[in-house]
PDB file of N, CA and C in Angstrom:
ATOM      1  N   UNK A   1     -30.844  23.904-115.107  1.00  0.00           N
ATOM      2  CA  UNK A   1     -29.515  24.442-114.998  1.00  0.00           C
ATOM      3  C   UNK A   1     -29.629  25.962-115.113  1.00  0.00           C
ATOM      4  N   UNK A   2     -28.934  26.886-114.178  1.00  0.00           N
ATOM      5  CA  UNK A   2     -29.030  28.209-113.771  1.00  0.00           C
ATOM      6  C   UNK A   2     -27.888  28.661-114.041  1.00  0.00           C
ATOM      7  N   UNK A   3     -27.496  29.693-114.991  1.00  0.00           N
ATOM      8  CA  UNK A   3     -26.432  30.154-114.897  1.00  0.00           C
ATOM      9  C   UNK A   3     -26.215  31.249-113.888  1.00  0.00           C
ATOM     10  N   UNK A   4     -24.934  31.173-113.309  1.00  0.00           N
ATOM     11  CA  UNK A   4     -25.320  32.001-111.611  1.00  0.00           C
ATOM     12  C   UNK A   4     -23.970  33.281-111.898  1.00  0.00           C
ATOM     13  N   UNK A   5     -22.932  32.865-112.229  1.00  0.00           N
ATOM     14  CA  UNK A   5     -21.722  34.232-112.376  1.00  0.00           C
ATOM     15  C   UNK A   5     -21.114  33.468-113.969  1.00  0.00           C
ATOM     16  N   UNK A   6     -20.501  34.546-114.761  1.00  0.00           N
ATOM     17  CA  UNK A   6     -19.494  34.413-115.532  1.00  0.00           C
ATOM     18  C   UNK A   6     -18.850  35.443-115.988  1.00  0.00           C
ATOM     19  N   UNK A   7     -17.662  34.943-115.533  1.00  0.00           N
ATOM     20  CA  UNK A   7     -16.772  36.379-115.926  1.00  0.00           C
ATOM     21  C   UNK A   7     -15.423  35.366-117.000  1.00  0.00           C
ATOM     22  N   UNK A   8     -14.431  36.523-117.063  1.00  0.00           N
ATOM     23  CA  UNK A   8     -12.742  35.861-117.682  1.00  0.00           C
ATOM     24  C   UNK A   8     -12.629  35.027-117.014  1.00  0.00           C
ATOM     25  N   UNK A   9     -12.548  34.669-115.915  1.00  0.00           N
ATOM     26  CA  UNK A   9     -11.774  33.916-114.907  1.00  0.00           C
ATOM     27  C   UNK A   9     -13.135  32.760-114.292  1.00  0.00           C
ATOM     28  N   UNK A  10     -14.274  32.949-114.190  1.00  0.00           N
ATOM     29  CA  UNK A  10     -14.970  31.786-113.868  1.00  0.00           C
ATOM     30  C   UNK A  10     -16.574  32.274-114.612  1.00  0.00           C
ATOM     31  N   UNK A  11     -16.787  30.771-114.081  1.00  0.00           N
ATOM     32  CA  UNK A  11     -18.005  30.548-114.649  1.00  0.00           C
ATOM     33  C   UNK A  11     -18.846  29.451-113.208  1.00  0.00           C
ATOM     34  N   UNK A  12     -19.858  30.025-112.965  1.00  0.00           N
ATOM     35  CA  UNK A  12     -21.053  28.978-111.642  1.00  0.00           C
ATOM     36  C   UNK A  12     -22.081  28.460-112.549  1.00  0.00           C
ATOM     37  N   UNK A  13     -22.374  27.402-112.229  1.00  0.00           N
ATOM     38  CA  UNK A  13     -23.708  26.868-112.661  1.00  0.00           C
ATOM     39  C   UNK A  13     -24.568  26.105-111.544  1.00  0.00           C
ATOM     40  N   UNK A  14     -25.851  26.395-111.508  1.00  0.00           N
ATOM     41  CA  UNK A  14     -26.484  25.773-110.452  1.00  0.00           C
ATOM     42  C   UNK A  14     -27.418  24.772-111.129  1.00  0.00           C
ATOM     43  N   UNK A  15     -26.960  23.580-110.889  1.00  0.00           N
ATOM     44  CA  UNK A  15     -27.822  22.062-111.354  1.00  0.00           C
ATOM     45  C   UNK A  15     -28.275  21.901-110.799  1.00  0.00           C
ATOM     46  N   UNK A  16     -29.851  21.325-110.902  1.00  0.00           N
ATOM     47  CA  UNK A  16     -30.817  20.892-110.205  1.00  0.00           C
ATOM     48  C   UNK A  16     -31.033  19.407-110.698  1.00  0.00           C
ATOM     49  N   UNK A  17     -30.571  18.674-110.322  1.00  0.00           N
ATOM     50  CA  UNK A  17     -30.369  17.008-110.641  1.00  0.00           C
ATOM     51  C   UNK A  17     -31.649  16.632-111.339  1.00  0.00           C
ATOM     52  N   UNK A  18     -32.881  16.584-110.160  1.00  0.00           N
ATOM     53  CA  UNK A  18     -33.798  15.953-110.105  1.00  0.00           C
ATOM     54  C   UNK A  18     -35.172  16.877-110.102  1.00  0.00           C
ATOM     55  N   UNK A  19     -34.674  18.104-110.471  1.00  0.00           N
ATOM     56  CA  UNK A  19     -36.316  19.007-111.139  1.00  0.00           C
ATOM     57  C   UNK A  19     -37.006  18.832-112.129  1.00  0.00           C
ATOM     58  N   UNK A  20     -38.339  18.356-111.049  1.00  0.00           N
ATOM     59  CA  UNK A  20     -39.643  18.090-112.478  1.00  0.00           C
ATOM     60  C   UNK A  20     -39.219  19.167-113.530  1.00  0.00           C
ATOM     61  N   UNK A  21     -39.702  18.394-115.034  1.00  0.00           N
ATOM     62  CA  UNK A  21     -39.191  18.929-116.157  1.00  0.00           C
ATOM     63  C   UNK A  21     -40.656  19.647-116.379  1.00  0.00           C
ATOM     64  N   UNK A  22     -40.297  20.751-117.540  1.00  0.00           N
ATOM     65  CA  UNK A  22     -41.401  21.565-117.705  1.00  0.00           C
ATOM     66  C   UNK A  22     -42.593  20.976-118.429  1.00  0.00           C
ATOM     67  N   UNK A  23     -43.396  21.221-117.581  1.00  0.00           N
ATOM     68  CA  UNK A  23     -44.809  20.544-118.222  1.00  0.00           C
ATOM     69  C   UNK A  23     -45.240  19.083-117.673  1.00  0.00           C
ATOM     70  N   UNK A  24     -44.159  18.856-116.947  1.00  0.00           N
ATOM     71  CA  UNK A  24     -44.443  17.758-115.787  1.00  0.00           C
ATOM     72  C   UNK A  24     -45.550  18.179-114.295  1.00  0.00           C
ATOM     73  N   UNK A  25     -46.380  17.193-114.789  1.00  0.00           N
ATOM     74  CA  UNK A  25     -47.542  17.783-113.513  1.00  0.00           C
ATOM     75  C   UNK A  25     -47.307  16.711-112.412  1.00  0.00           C
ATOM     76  N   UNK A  26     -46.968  15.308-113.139  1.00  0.00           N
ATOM     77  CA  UNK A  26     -47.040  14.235-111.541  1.00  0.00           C
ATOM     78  C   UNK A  26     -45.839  14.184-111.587  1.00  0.00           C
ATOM     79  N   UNK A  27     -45.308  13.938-110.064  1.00  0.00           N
ATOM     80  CA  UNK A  27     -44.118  14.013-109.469  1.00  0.00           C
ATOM     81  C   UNK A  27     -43.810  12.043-109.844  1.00  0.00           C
ATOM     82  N   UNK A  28     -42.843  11.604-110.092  1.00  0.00           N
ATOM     83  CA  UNK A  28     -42.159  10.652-110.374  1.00  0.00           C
ATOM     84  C   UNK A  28     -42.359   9.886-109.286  1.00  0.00           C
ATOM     85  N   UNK A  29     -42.724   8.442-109.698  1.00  0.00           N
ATOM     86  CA  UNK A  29     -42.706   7.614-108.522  1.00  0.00           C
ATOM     87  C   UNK A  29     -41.852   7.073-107.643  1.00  0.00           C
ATOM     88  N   UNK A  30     -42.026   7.197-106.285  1.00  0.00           N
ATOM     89  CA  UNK A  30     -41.285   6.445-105.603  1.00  0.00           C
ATOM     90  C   UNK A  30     -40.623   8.119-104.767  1.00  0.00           C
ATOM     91  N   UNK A  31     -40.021   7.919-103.332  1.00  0.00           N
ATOM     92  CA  UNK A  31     -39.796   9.188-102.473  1.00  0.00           C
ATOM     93  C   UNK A  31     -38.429   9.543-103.266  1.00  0.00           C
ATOM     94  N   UNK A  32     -38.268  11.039-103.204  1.00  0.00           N
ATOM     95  CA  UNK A  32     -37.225  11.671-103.931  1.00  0.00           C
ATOM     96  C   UNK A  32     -36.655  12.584-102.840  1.00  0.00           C
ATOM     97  N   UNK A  33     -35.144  12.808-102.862  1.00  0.00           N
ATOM     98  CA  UNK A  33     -34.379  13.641-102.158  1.00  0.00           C
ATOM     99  C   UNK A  33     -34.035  14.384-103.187  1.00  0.00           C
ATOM    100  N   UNK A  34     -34.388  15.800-102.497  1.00  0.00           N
ATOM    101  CA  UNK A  34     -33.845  17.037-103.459  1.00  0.00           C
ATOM    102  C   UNK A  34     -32.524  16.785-103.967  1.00  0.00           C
ATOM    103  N   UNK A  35     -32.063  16.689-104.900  1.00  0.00           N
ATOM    104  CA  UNK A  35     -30.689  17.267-105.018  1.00  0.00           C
ATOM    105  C   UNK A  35     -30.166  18.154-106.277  1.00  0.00           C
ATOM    106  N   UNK A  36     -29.413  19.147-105.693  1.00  0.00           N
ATOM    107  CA  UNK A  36     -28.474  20.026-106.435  1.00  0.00           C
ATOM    108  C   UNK A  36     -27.062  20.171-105.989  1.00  0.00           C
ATOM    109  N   UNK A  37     -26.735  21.028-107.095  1.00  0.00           N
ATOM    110  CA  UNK A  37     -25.659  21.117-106.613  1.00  0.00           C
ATOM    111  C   UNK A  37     -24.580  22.301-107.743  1.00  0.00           C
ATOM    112  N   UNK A  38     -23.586  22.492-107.582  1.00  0.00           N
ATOM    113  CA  UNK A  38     -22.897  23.958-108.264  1.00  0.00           C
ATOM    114  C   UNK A  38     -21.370  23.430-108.903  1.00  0.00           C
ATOM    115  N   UNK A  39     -21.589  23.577-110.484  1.00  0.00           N
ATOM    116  CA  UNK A  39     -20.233  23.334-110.785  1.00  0.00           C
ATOM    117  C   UNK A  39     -19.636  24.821-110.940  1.00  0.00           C
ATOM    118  N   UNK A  40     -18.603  24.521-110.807  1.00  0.00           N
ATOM    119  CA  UNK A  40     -17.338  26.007-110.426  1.00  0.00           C
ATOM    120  C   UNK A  40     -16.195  25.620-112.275  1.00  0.00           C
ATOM    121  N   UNK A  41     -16.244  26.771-112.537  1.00  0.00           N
ATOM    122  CA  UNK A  41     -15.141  26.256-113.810  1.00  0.00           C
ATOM    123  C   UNK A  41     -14.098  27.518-113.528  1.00  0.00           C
ATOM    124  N   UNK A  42     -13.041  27.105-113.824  1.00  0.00           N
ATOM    125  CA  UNK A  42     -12.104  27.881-113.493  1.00  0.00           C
ATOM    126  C   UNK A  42     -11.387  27.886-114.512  1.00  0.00           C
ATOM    127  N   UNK A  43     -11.804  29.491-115.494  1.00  0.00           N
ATOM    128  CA  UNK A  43     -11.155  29.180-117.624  1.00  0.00           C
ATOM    129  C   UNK A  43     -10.137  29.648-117.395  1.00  0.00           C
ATOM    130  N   UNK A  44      -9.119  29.910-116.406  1.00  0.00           N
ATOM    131  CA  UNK A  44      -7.880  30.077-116.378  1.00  0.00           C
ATOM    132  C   UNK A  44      -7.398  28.552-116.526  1.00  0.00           C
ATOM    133  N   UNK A  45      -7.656  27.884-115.758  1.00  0.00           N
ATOM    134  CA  UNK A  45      -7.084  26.660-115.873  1.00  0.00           C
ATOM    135  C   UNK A  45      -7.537  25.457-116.521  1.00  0.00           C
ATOM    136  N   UNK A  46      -8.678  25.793-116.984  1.00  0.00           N
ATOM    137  CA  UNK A  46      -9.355  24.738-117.967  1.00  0.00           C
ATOM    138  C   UNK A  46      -9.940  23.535-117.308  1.00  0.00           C
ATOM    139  N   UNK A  47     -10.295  24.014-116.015  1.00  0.00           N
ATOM    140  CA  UNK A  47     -10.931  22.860-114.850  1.00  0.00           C
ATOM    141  C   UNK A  47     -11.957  23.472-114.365  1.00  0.00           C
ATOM    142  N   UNK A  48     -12.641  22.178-113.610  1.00  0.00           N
ATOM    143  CA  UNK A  48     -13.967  22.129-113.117  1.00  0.00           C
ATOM    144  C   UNK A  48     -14.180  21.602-111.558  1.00  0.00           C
ATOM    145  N   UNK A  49     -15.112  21.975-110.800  1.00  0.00           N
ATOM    146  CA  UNK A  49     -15.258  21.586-109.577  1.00  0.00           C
ATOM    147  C   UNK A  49     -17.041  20.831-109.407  1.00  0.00           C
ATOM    148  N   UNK A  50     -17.579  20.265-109.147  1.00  0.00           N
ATOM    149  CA  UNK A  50     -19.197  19.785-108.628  1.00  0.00           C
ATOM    150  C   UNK A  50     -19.231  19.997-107.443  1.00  0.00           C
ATOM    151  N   UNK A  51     -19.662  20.878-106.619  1.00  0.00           N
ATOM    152  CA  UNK A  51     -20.238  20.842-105.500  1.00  0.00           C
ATOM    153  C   UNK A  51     -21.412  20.029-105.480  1.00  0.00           C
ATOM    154  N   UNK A  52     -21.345  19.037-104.268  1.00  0.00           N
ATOM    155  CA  UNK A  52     -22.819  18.974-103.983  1.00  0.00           C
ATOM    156  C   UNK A  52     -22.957  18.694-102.495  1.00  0.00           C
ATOM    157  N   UNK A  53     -23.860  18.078-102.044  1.00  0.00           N
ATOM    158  CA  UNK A  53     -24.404  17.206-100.489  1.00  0.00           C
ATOM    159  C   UNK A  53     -24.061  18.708 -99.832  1.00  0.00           C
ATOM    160  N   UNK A  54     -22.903  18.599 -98.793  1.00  0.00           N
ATOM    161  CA  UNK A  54     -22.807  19.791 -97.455  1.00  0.00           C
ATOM    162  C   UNK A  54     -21.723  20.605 -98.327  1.00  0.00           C
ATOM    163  N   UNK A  55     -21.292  20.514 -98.995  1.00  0.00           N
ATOM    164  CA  UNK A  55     -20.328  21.334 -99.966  1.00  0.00           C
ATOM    165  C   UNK A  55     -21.488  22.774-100.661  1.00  0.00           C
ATOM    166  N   UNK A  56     -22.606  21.491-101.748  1.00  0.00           N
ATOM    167  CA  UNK A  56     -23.384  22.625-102.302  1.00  0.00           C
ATOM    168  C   UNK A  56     -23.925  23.333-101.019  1.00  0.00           C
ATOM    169  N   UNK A  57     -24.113  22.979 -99.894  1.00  0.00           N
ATOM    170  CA  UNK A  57     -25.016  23.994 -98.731  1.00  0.00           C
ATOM    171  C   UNK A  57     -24.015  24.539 -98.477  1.00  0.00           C
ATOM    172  N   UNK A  58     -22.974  24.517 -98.024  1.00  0.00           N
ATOM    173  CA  UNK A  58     -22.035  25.795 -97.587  1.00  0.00           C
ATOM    174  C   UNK A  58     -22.157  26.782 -98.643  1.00  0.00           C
ATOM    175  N   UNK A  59     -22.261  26.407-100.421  1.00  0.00           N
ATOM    176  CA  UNK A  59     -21.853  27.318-101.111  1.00  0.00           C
ATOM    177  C   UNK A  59     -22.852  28.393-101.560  1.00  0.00           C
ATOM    178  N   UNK A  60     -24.021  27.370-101.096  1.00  0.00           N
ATOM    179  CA  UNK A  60     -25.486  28.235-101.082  1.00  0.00           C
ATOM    180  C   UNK A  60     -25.409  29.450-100.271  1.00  0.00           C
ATOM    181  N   UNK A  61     -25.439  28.936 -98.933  1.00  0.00           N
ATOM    182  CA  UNK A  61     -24.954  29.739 -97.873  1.00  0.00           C
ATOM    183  C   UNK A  61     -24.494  31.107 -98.300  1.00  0.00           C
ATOM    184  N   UNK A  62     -23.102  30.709 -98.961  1.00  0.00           N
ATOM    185  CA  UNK A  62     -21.912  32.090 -99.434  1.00  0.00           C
ATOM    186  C   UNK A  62     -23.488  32.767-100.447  1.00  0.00           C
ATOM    187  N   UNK A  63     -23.787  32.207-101.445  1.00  0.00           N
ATOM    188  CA  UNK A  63     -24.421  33.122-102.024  1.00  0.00           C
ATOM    189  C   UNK A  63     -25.801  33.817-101.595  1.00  0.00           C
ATOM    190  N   UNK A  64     -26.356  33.182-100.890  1.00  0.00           N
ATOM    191  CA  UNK A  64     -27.507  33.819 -99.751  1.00  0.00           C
ATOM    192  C   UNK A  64     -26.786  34.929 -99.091  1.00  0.00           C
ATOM    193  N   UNK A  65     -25.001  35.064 -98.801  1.00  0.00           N
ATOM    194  CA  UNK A  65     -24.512  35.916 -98.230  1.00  0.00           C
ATOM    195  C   UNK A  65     -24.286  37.186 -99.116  1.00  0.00           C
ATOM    196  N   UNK A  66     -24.018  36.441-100.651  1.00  0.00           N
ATOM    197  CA  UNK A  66     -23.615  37.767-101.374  1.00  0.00           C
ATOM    198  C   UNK A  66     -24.768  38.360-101.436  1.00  0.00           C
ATOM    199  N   UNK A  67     -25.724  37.497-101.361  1.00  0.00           N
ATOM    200  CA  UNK A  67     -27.328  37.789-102.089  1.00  0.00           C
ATOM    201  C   UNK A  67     -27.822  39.535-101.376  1.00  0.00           C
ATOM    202  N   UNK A  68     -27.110  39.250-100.236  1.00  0.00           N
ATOM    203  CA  UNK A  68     -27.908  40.390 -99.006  1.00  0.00           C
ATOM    204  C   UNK A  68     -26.879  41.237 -99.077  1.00  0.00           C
ATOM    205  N   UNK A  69     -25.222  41.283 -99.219  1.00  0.00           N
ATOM    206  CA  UNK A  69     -24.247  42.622 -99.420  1.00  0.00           C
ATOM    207  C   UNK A  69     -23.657  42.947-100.804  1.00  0.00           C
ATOM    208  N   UNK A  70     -24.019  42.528-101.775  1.00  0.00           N
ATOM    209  CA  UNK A  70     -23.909  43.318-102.700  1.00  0.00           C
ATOM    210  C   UNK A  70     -22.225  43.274-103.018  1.00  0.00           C
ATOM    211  N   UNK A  71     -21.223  42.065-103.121  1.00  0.00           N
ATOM    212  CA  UNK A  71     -19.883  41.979-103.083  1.00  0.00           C
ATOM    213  C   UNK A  71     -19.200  42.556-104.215  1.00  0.00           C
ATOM    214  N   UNK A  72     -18.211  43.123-104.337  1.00  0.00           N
ATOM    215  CA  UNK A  72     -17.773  43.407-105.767  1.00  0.00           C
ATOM    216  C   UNK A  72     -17.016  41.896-106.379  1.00  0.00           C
ATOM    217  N   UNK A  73     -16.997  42.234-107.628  1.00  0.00           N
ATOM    218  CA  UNK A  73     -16.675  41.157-108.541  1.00  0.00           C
ATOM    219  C   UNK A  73     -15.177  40.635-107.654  1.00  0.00           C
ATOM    220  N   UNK A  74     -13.850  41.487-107.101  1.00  0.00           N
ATOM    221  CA  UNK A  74     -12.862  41.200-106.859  1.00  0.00           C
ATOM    222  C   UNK A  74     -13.005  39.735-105.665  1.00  0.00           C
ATOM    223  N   UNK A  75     -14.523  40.519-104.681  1.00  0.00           N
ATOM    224  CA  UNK A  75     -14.879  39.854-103.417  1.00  0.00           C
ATOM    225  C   UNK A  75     -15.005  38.025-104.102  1.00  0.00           C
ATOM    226  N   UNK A  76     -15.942  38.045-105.265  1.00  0.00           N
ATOM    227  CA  UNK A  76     -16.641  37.064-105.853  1.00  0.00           C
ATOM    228  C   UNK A  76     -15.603  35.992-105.771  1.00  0.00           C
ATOM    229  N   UNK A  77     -14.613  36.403-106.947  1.00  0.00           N
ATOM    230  CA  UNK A  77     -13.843  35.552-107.530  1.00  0.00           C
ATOM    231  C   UNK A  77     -12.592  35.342-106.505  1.00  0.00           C
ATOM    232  N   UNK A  78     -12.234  36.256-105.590  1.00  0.00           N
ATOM    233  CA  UNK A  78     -11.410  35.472-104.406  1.00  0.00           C
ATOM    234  C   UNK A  78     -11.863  34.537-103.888  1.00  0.00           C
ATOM    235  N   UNK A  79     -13.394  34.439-103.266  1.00  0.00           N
ATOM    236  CA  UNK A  79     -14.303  33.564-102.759  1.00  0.00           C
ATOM    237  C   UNK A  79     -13.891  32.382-103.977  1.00  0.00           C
ATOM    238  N   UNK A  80     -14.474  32.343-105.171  1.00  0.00           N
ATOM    239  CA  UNK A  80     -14.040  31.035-106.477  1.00  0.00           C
ATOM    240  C   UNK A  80     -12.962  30.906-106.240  1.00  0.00           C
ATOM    241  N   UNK A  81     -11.763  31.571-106.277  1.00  0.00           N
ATOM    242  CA  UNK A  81     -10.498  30.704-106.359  1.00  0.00           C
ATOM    243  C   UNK A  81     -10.239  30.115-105.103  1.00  0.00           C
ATOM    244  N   UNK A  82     -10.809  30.153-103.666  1.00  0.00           N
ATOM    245  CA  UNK A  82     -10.957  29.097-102.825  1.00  0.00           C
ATOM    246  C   UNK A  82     -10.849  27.665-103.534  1.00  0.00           C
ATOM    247  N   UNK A  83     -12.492  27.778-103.950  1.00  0.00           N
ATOM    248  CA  UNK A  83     -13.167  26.844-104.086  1.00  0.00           C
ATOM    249  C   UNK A  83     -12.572  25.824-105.719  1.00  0.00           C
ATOM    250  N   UNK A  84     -11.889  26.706-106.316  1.00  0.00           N
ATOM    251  CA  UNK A  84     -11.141  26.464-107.844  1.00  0.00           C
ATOM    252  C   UNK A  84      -9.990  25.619-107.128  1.00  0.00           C
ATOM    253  N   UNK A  85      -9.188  25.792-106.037  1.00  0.00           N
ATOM    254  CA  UNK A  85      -8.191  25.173-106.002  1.00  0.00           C
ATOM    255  C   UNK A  85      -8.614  23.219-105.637  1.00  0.00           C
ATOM    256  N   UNK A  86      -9.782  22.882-105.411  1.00  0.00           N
ATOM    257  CA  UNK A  86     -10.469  21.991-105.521  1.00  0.00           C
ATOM    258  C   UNK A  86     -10.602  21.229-106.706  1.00  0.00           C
ATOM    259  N   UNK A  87     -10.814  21.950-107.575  1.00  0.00           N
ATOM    260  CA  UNK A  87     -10.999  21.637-109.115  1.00  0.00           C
ATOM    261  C   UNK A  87      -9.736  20.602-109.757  1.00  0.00           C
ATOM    262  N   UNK A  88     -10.115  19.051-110.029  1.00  0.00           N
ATOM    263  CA  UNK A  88      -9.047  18.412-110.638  1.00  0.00           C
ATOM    264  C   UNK A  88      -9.379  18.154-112.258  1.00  0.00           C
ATOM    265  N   UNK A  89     -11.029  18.266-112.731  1.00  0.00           N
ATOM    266  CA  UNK A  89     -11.781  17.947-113.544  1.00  0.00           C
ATOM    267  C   UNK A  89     -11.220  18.582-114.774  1.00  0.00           C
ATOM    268  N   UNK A  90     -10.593  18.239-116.096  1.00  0.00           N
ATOM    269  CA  UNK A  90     -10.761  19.042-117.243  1.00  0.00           C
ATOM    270  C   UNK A  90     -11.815  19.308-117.898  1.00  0.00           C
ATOM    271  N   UNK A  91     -12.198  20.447-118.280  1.00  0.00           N
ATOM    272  CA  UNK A  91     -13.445  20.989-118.552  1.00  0.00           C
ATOM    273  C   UNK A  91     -13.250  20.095-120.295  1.00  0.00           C
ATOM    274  N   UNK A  92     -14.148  19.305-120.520  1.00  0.00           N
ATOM    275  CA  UNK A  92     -14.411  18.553-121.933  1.00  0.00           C
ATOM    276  C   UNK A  92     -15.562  19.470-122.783  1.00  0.00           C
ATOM    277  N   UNK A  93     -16.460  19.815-122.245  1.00  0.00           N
ATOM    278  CA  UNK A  93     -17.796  20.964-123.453  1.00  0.00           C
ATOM    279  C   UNK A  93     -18.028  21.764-122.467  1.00  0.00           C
ATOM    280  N   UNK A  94     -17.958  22.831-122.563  1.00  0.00           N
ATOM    281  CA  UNK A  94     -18.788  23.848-122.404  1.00  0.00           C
ATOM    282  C   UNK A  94     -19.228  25.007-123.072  1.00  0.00           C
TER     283      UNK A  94
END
Protein backbone atom coordinates (compact mmCIF):
# COMPACT_ATOMS: atom_id res chain seq x y z
CA UNK A 1 0.00 0.00 0.00
CA UNK A 2 1.41 3.46 -1.42
CA UNK A 3 0.38 6.48 -0.15
CA UNK A 4 -0.01 8.64 -3.41
CA UNK A 5 -1.78 12.43 -2.41
CA UNK A 6 -3.16 13.76 0.95
CA UNK A 7 -4.37 16.86 1.50
CA UNK A 8 -7.82 18.55 3.71
CA UNK A 9 -10.00 17.41 1.19
CA UNK A 10 -8.56 13.91 -0.04
CA UNK A 11 -6.55 11.26 0.49
CA UNK A 12 -5.18 8.32 -2.72
CA UNK A 13 -3.92 5.13 -1.85
CA UNK A 14 -2.43 2.73 -4.27
CA UNK A 15 -3.13 -1.13 -3.27
CA UNK A 16 -1.37 -3.70 -4.66
CA UNK A 17 -3.72 -6.76 -3.92
CA UNK A 18 -1.45 -9.47 -4.75
CA UNK A 19 2.40 -8.20 -4.20
CA UNK A 20 4.89 -10.74 -3.17
CA UNK A 21 5.42 -9.79 0.47
CA UNK A 22 8.85 -8.71 1.59
CA UNK A 23 11.26 -11.38 1.81
CA UNK A 24 9.18 -13.55 -0.38
CA UNK A 25 11.52 -15.17 -2.98
CA UNK A 26 8.99 -17.92 -4.64
CA UNK A 27 6.15 -16.56 -6.37
CA UNK A 28 2.85 -18.38 -5.03
CA UNK A 29 1.49 -21.25 -6.73
CA UNK A 30 -0.69 -21.49 -9.39
CA UNK A 31 -0.91 -18.38 -12.52
CA UNK A 32 -1.59 -14.91 -10.96
CA UNK A 33 -3.18 -11.74 -12.54
CA UNK A 34 -1.69 -8.57 -11.42
CA UNK A 35 -4.03 -6.71 -9.55
CA UNK A 36 -4.27 -3.20 -8.09
CA UNK A 37 -6.05 -0.79 -7.68
CA UNK A 38 -6.68 3.08 -5.93
CA UNK A 39 -8.94 3.96 -3.10
CA UNK A 40 -10.02 7.76 -3.33
CA UNK A 41 -11.31 9.12 0.25
CA UNK A 42 -13.06 12.11 0.16
CA UNK A 43 -12.66 13.71 4.27
CA UNK A 44 -15.11 16.20 3.33
CA UNK A 45 -17.63 13.72 3.14
CA UNK A 46 -16.46 10.89 5.10
CA UNK A 47 -16.51 8.46 1.96
CA UNK A 48 -14.55 6.24 -0.03
CA UNK A 49 -14.20 5.10 -3.65
CA UNK A 50 -11.94 1.49 -4.89
CA UNK A 51 -10.91 1.84 -8.18
CA UNK A 52 -9.90 -1.11 -9.84
CA UNK A 53 -9.93 -3.45 -13.36
CA UNK A 54 -10.31 -0.41 -16.37
CA UNK A 55 -11.28 2.21 -13.71
CA UNK A 56 -7.73 1.70 -11.81
CA UNK A 57 -6.09 2.00 -15.62
CA UNK A 58 -7.80 5.10 -16.55
CA UNK A 59 -6.71 6.49 -13.14
CA UNK A 60 -3.18 5.35 -13.62
CA UNK A 61 -3.24 6.91 -16.85
CA UNK A 62 -4.38 10.51 -15.13
CA UNK A 63 -1.40 10.07 -12.90
CA UNK A 64 1.28 9.03 -15.53
CA UNK A 65 -0.34 12.39 -16.86
CA UNK A 66 0.27 14.44 -13.77
CA UNK A 67 3.50 12.50 -13.46
CA UNK A 68 4.96 14.40 -16.75
CA UNK A 69 3.10 18.23 -16.10
CA UNK A 70 3.59 19.00 -12.85
CA UNK A 71 -0.45 19.98 -11.95
CA UNK A 72 -1.14 22.31 -9.15
CA UNK A 73 -2.89 20.98 -6.13
CA UNK A 74 -6.30 23.02 -7.39
CA UNK A 75 -5.74 20.82 -10.94
CA UNK A 76 -5.40 17.52 -8.52
CA UNK A 77 -8.34 17.71 -6.46
CA UNK A 78 -10.83 18.93 -9.29
CA UNK A 79 -9.60 15.78 -11.11
CA UNK A 80 -10.67 13.77 -7.22
CA UNK A 81 -13.84 15.36 -6.93
CA UNK A 82 -14.75 13.75 -10.38
CA UNK A 83 -13.90 10.67 -9.22
CA UNK A 84 -15.33 11.41 -5.25
CA UNK A 85 -18.73 11.87 -6.67
CA UNK A 86 -18.53 7.97 -7.18
CA UNK A 87 -17.82 7.39 -3.65
CA UNK A 88 -20.96 5.68 -1.71
CA UNK A 89 -18.53 3.84 0.91
CA UNK A 90 -18.34 5.31 4.61
CA UNK A 91 -14.90 5.54 5.49
CA UNK A 92 -14.93 2.96 8.90
CA UNK A 93 -10.62 3.23 9.88
CA UNK A 94 -8.41 5.15 8.54
Amino acid sequence: MNMLYDSDAFAVVHILANAPLEGDLTPSDGPQIPRHGFEIVDKRSGKEVYLDGSWAEMFQSQITVWQQSMPSQEEVEDTLEGYATLAQMPVVMH
